[in-house]
C-alpha atoms as a PDB file:
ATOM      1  CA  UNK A   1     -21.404  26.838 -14.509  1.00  0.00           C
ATOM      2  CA  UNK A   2     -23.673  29.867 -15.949  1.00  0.00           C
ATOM      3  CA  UNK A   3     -24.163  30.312 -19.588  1.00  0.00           C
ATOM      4  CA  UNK A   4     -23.931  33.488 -21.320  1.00  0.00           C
ATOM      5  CA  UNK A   5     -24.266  34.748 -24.906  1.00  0.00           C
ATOM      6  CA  UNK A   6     -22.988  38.009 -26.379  1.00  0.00           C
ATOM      7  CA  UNK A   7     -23.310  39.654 -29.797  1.00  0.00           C
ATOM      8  CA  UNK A   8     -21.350  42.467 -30.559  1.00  0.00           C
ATOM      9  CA  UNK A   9     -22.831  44.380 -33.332  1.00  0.00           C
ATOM     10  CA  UNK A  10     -20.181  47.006 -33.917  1.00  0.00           C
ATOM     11  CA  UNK A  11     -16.201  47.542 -33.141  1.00  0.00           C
ATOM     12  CA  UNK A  12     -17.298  51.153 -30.712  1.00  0.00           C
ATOM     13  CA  UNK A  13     -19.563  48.182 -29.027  1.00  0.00           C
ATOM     14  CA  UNK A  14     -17.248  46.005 -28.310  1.00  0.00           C
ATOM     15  CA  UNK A  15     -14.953  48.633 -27.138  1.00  0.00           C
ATOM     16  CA  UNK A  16     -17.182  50.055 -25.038  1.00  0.00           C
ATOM     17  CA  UNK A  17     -17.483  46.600 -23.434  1.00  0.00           C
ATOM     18  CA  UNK A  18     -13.733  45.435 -23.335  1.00  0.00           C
ATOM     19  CA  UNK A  19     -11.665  45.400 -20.318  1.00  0.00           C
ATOM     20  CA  UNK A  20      -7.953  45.479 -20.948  1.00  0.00           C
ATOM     21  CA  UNK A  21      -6.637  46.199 -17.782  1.00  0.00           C
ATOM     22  CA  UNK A  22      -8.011  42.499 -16.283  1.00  0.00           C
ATOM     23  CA  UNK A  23      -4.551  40.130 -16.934  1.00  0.00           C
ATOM     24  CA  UNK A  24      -5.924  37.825 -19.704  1.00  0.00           C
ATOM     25  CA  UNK A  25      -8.538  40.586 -20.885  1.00  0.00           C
ATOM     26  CA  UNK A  26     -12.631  40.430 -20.441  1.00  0.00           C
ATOM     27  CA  UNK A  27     -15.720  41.546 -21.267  1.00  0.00           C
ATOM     28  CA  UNK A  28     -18.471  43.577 -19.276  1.00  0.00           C
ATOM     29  CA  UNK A  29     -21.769  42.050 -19.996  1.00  0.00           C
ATOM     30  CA  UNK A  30     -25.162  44.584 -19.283  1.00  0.00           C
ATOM     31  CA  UNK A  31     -27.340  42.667 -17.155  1.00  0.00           C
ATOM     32  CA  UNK A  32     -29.245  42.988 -14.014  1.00  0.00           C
ATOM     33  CA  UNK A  33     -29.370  39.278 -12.824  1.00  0.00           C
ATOM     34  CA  UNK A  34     -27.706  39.039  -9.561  1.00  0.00           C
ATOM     35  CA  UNK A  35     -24.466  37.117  -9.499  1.00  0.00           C
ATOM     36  CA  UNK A  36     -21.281  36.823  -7.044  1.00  0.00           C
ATOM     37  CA  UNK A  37     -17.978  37.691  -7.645  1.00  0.00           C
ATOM     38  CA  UNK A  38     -15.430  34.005  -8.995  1.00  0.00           C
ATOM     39  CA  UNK A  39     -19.037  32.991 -10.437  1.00  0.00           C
ATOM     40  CA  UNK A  40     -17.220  30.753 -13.642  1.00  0.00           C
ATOM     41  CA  UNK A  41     -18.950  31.734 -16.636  1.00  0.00           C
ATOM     42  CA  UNK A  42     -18.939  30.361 -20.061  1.00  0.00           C
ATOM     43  CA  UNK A  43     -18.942  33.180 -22.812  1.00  0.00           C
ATOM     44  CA  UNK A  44     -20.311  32.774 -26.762  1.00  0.00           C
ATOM     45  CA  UNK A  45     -19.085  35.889 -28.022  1.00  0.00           C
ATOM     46  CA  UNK A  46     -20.040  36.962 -31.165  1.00  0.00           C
ATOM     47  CA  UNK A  47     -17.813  39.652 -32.864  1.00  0.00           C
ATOM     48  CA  UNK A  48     -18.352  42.102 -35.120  1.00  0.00           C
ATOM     49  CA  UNK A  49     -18.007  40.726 -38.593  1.00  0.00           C
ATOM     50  CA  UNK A  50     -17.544  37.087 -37.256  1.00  0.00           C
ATOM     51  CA  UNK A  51     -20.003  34.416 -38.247  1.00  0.00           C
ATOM     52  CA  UNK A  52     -19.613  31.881 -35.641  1.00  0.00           C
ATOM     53  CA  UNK A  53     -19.510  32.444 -31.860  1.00  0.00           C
ATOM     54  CA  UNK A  54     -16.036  31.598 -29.904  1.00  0.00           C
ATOM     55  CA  UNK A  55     -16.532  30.458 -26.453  1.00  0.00           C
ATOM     56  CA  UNK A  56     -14.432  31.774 -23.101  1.00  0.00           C
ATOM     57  CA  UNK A  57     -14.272  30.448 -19.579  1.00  0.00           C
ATOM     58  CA  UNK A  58     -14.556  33.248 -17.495  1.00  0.00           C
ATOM     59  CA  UNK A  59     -15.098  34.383 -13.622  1.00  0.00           C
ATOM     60  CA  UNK A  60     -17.041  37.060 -12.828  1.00  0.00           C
ATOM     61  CA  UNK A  61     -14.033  39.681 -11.255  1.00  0.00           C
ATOM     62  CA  UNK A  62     -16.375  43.042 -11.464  1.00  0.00           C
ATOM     63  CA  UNK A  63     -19.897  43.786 -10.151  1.00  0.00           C
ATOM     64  CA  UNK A  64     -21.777  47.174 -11.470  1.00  0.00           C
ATOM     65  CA  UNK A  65     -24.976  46.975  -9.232  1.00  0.00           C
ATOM     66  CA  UNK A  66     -28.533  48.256 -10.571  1.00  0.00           C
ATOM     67  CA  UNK A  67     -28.380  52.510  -9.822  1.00  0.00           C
ATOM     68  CA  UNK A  68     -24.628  52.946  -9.956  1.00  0.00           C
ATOM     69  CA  UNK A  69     -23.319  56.599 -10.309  1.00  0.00           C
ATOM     70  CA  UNK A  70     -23.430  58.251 -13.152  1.00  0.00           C
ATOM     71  CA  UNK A  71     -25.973  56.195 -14.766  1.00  0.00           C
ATOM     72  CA  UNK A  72     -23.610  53.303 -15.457  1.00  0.00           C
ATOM     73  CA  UNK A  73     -25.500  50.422 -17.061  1.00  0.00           C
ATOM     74  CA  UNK A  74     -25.578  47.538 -14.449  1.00  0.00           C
ATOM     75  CA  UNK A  75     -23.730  44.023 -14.871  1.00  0.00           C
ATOM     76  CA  UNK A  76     -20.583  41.981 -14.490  1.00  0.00           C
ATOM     77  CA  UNK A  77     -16.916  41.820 -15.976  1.00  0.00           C
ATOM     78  CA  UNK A  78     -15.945  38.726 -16.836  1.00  0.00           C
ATOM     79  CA  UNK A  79     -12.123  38.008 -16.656  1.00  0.00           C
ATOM     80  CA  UNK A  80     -10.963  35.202 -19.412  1.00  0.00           C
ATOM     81  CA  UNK A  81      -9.710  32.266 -17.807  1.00  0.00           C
ATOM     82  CA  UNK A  82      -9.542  29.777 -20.593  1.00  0.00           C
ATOM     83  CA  UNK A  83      -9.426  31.169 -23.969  1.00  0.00           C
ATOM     84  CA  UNK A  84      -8.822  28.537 -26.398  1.00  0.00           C
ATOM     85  CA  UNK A  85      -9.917  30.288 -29.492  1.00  0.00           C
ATOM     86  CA  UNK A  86      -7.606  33.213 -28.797  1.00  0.00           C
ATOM     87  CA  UNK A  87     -10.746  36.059 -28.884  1.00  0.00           C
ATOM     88  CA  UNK A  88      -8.701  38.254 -26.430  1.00  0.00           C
ATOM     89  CA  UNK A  89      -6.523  38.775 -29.933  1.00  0.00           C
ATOM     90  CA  UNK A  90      -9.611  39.352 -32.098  1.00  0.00           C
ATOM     91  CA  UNK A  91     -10.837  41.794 -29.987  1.00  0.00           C
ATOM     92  CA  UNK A  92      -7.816  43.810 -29.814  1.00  0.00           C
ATOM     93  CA  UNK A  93      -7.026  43.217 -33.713  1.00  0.00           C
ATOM     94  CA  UNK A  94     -11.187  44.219 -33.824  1.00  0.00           C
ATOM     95  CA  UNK A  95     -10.417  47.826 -32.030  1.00  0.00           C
ATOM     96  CA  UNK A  96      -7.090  48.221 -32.269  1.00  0.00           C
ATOM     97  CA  UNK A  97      -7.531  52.348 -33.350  1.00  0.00           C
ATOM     98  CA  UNK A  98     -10.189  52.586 -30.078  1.00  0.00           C
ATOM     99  CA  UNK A  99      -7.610  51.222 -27.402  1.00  0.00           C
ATOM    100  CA  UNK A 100      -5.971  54.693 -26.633  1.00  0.00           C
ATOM    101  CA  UNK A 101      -9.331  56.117 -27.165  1.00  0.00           C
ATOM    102  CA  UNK A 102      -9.986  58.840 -23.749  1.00  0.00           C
ATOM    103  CA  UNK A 103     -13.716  58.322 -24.471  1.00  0.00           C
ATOM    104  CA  UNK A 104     -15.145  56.393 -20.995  1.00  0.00           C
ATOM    105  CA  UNK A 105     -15.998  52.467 -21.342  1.00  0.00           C
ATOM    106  CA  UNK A 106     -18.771  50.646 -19.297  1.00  0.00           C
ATOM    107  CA  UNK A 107     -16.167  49.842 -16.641  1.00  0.00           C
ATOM    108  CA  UNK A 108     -13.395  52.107 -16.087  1.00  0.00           C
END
């Protein structure tokens, strides 16, 4: 299983990076290693304002390749699959007032 660490510096970061529309919510991670689509993942995510990281078991369910369109960054969604600290709910708590937000995210 692959490792990964985020730190979310600010809510409009973490918004930017959220993906909502995946069933049990995930994240989009920038990076340009190459990985495969049901890769499991294990997430430390480090909110805003949070001093500890929680930790998610993921799959990778999105691919953004290196040169997309529109000068999307690359990287990978990552849909929760086990979620034992409930950070799906401090995320949306974190940017509740962004949600309905038209402004474009790193995915969708």
């Amino acid at each position: 299983m692959e490792s990964l660490y985020l730190e979310f510096v600010s809510d409009k970061e973490l918004y930017l990076s959220y993906m909502p529309f995946v069933k049990n919510g995930g994240l989009f991670v920038r990076t340009t290693e190459k990985f495969e689509l049901g890769t499991d993942i294990t997430l430390e995510v480090l909110l805003p304002d949070s001093l500890e990281p929680s930790e998610v078991i993921g799959k990778v369910c999105w691919l953004t390749p290196i040169g997309a369109q529109h000068g999307t960054p690359a990287g990978i969604g990552i849909a929760f699959v086990e979620d034992p600290e409930n950070t799906r709910n401090q995320i949306e708590k974190a940017i509740s007032r962004l949600l309905n937000s038209s402004e474009p995210t790193l995915t969708m």
